[in-house]
Structure formats: C-alpha cells, structure tokens
C-alpha atoms as a PDB file:
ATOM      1  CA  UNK A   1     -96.965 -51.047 -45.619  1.00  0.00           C
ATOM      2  CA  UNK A   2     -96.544 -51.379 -41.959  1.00  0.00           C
ATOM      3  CA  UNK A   3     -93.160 -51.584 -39.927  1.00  0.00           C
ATOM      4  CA  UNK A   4     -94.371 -55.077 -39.094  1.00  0.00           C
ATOM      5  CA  UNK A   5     -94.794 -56.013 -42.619  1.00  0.00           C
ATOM      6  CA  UNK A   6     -91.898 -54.946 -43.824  1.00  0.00           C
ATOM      7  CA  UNK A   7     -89.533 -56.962 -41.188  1.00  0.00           C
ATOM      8  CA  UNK A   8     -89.714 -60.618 -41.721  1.00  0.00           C
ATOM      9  CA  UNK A   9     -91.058 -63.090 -39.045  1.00  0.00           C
ATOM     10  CA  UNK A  10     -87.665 -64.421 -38.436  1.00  0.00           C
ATOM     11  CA  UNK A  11     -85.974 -60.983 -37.338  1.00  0.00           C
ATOM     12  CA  UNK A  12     -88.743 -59.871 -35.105  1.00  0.00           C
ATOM     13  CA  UNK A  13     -89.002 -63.555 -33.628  1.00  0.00           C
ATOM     14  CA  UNK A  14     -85.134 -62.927 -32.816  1.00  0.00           C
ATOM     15  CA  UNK A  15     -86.208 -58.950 -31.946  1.00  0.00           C
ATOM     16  CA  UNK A  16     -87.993 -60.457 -29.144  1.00  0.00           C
ATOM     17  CA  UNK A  17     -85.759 -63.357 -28.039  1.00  0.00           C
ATOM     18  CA  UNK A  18     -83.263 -60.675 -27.549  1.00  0.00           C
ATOM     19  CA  UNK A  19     -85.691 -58.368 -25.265  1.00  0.00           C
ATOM     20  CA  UNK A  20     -85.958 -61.797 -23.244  1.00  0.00           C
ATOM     21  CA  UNK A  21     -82.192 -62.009 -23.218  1.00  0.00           C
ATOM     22  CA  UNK A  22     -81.468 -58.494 -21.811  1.00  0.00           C
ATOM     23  CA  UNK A  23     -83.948 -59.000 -19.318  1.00  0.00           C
ATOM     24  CA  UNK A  24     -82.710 -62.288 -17.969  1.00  0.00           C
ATOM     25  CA  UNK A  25     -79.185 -60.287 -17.794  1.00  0.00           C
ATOM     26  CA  UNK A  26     -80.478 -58.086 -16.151  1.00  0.00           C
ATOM     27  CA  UNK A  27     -81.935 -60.478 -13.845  1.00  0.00           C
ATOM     28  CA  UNK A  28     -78.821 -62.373 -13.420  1.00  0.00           C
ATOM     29  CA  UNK A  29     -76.723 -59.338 -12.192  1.00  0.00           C
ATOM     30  CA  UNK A  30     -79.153 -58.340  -9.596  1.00  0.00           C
ATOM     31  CA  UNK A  31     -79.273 -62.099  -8.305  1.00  0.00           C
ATOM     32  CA  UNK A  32     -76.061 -62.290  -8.557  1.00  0.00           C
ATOM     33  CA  UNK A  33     -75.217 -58.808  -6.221  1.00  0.00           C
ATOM     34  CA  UNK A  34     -77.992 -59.985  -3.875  1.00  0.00           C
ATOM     35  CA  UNK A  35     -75.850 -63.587  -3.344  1.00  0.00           C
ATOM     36  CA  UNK A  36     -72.488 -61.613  -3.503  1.00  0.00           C
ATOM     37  CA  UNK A  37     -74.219 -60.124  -0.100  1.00  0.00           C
ATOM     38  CA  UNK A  38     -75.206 -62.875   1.095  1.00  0.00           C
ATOM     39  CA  UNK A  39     -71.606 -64.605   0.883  1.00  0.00           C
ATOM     40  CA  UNK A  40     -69.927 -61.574   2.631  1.00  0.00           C
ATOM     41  CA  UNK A  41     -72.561 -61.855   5.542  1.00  0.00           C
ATOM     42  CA  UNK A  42     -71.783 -65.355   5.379  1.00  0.00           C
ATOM     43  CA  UNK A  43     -68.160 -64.683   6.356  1.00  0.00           C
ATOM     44  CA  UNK A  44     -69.127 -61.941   8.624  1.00  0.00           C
ATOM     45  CA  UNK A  45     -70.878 -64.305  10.275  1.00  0.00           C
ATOM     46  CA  UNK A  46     -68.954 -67.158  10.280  1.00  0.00           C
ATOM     47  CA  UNK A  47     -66.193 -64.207  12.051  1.00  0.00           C
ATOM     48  CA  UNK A  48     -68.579 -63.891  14.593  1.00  0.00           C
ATOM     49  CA  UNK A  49     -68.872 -67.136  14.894  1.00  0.00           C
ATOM     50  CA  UNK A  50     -65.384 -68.042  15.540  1.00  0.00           C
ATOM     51  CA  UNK A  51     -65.018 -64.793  17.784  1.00  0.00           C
ATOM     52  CA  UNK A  52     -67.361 -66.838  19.916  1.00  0.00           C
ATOM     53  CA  UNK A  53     -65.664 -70.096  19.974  1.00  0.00           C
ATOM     54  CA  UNK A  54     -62.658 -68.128  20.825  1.00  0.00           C
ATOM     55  CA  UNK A  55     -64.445 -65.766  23.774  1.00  0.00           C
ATOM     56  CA  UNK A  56     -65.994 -69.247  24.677  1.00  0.00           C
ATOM     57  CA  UNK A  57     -62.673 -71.148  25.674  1.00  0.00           C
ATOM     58  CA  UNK A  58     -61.384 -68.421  27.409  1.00  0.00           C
ATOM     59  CA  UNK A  59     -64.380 -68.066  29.571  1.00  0.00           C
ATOM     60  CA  UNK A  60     -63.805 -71.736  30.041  1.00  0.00           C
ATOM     61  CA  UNK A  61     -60.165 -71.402  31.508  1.00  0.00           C
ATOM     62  CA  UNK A  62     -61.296 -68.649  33.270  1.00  0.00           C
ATOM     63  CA  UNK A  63     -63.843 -70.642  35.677  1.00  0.00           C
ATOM     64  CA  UNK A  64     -61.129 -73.203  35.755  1.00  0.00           C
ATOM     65  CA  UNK A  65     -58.638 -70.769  37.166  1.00  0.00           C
ATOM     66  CA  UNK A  66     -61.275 -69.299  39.554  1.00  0.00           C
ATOM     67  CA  UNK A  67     -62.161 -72.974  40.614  1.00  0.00           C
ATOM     68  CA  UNK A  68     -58.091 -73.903  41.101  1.00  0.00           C
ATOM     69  CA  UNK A  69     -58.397 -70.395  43.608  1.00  0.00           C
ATOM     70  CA  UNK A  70     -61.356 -71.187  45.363  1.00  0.00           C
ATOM     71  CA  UNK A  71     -60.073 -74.495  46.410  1.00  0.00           C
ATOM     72  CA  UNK A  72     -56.579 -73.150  47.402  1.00  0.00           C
ATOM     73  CA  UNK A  73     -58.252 -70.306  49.161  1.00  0.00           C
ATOM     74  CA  UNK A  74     -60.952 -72.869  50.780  1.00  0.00           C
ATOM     75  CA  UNK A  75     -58.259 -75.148  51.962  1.00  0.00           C
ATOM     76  CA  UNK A  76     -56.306 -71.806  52.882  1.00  0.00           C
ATOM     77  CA  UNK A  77     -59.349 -70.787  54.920  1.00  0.00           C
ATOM     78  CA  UNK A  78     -60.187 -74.110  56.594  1.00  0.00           C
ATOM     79  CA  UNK A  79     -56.531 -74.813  57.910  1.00  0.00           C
ATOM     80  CA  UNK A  80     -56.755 -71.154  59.388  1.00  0.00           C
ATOM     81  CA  UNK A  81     -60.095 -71.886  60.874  1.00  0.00           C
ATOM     82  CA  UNK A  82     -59.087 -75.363  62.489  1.00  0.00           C
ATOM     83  CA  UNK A  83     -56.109 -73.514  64.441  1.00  0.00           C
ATOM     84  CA  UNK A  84     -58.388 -70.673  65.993  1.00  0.00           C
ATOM     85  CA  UNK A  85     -60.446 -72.978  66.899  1.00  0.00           C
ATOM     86  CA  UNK A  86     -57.858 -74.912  68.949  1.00  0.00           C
ATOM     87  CA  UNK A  87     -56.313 -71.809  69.555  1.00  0.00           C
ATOM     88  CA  UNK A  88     -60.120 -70.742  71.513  1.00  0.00           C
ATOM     89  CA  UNK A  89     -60.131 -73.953  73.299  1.00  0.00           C
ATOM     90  CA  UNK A  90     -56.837 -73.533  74.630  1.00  0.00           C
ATOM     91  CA  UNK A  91     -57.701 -70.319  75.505  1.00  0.00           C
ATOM     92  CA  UNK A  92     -60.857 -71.162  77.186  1.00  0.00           C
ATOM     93  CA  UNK A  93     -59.106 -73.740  79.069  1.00  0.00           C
ATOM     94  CA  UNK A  94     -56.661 -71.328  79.748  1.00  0.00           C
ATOM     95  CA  UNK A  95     -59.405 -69.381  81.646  1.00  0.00           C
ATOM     96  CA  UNK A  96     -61.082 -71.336  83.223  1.00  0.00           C
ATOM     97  CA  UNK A  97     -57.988 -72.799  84.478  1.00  0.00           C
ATOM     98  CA  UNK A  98     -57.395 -68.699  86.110  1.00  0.00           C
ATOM     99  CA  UNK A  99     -61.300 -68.521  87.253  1.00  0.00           C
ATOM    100  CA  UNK A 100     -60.654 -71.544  89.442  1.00  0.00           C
ATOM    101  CA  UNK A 101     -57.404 -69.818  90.802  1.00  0.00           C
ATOM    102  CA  UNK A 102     -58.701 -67.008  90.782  1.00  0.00           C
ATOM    103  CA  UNK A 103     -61.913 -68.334  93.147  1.00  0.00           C
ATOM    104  CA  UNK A 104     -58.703 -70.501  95.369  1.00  0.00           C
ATOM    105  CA  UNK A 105     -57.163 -67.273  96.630  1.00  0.00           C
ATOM    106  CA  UNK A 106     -60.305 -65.582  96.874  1.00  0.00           C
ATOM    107  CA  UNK A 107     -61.152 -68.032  99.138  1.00  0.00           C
ATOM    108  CA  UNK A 108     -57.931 -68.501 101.211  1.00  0.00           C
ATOM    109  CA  UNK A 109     -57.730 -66.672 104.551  1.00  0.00           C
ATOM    110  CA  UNK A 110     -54.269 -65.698 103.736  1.00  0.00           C
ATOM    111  CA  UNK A 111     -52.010 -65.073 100.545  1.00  0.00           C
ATOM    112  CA  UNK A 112     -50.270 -67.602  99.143  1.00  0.00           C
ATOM    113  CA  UNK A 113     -46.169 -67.468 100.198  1.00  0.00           C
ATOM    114  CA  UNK A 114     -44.040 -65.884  97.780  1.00  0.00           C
ATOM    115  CA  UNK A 115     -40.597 -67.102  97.669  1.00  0.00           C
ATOM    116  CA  UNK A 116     -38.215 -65.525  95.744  1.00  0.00           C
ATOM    117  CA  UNK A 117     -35.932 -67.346  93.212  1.00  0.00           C
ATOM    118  CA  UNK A 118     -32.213 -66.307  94.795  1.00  0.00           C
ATOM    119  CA  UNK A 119     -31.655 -63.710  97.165  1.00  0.00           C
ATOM    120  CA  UNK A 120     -33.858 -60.899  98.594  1.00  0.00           C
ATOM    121  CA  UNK A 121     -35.467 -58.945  96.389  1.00  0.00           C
ATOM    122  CA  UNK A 122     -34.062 -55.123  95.584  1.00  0.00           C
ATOM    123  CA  UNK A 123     -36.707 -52.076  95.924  1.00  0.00           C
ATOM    124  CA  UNK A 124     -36.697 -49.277  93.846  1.00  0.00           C
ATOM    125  CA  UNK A 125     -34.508 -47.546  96.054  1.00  0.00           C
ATOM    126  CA  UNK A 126     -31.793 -50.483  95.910  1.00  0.00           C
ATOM    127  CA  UNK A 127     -32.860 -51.442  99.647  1.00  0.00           C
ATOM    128  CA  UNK A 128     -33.533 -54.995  99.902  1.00  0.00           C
ATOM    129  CA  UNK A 129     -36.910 -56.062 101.787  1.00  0.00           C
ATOM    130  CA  UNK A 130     -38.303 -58.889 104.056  1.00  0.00           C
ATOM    131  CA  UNK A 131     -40.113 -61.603 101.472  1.00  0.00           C
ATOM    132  CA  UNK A 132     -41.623 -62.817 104.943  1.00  0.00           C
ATOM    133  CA  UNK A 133     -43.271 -59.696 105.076  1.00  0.00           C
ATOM    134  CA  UNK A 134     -44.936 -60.125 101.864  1.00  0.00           C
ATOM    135  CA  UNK A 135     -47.771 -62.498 103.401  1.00  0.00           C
ATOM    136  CA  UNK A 136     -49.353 -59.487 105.822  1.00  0.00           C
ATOM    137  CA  UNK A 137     -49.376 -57.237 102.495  1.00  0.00           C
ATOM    138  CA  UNK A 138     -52.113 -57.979  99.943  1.00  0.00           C
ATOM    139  CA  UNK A 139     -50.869 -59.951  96.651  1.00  0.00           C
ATOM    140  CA  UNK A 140     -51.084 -57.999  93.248  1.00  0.00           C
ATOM    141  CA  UNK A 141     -51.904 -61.061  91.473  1.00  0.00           C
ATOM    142  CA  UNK A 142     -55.361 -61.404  93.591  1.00  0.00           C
ATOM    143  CA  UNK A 143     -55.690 -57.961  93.621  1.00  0.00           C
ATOM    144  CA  UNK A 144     -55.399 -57.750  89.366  1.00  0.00           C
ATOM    145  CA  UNK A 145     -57.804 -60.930  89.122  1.00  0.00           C
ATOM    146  CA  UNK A 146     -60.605 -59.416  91.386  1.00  0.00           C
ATOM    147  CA  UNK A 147     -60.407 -55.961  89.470  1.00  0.00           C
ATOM    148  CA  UNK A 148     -60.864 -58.068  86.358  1.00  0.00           C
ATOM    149  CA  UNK A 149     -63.833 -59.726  87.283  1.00  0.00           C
END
C-alpha cells in the first residue's frame, strides 16, 4: 500500500486546503507590512506636507512685510528727493543771482560804498580807520568772486 492509499480522500483534500491556507497567511503578512509602509510614508508625507503649508504662509507675510517697507522707504525716498530738488533750484537761483552781481561790480568803474552799521570800524590794532577810504582800496567781496570764477 501506498502513503496515498492509506490516507483517505477527505484528509488529504483538507492536507492541501491547509497548504493553501498557510500560504495565503503568509501572503497576508507580507501585504500587510508592505501597507503598514505605505501608511507611515503616508504620514511622513502628509508632515511634509503641512511643513509646507506652514513655510508657505510665512513666506507670504514675509513679502507683505517687505512690501509695507518698500512703500515706507519709497515714500521716505521721494519726500527726500522732492526737497533736494527745491533745495538745487534755490541754490541755482541762488547763483545765478551772485553771477549777475558778480558780472555788476566787475563791470563798475569803482567799488561799491561800504557803509558801516554804527561807528567807525576798529583795526586789528584797536585804531579806528577812514570807511571813506575804503572806495580807493579794492573790495574783498569782488576780489573772492573773481578768484572763484
């Protein structure tokens, strides 16, 4: 007699049923390990994910805040540009205004009086001078203009 005879149907029917079992066990723990995997990556991901969202709104207020500056610093800028520019035409008035004096007492035969506000004037020395005598001399203010040209 064989083993095969000697077992009944029923019992290696079963036998094999069993074989079939084990092996879809088996195949259920790996499946299951490979979608215990994926369900960790899942949250790593969905970490990363929020990470983002986070990183995201702060780059957000961060271009706000640089936006607030720029316009602070651009009206900042603008008022400070506006005055030196009517600071430049006063000044450009300003010499034009000396150019034409300037050209006045160039052109004048003699120096213009100087008359003093009260009382004569005190030297150095604590000797009072003439003021009268001032028109022979030459003036310093013509004489400071035409080195400046």
């Amino acid at each position: 007699m064989t083993v095969f005879q000697a077992v009944p149907f029923g019992v290696l029917l079963e036998g094999i049923v069993c074989l079939f079992l084990i092996a879809t066990i088996a195949y259920c723990a790996m499946l299951d390990r490979r979608l215990r995997a994926m369900r960790s990556g899942q949250d790593g991901l969905r970490d990363l994910i929020r990470d983002l969202n986070t990183a995201t709104a702060q780059a957000a207020a961060a271009i706000d805040n640089l936006k607030t500056a720029s316009a602070a610093t651009g009206e900042d800028l603008g008022a400070r540009v506006r005055r030196a520019r009517g600071l430049a035409d006063e000044l450009a008035l300003m010499l034009e205004a000396g150019d034409r004096i300037a050209d006045r007492l160039e052109r004048s035969d003699k120096p213009p009086l100087v008359r003093p506000a009260a009382g004569p004037r005190q030297t150095q020395a604590g000797v009072s001078r003439d003021t009268n005598n001032s028109s022979r001399a030459t003036h310093p203010l013509l004489d400071a203009l035409k080195r400046a040209r």
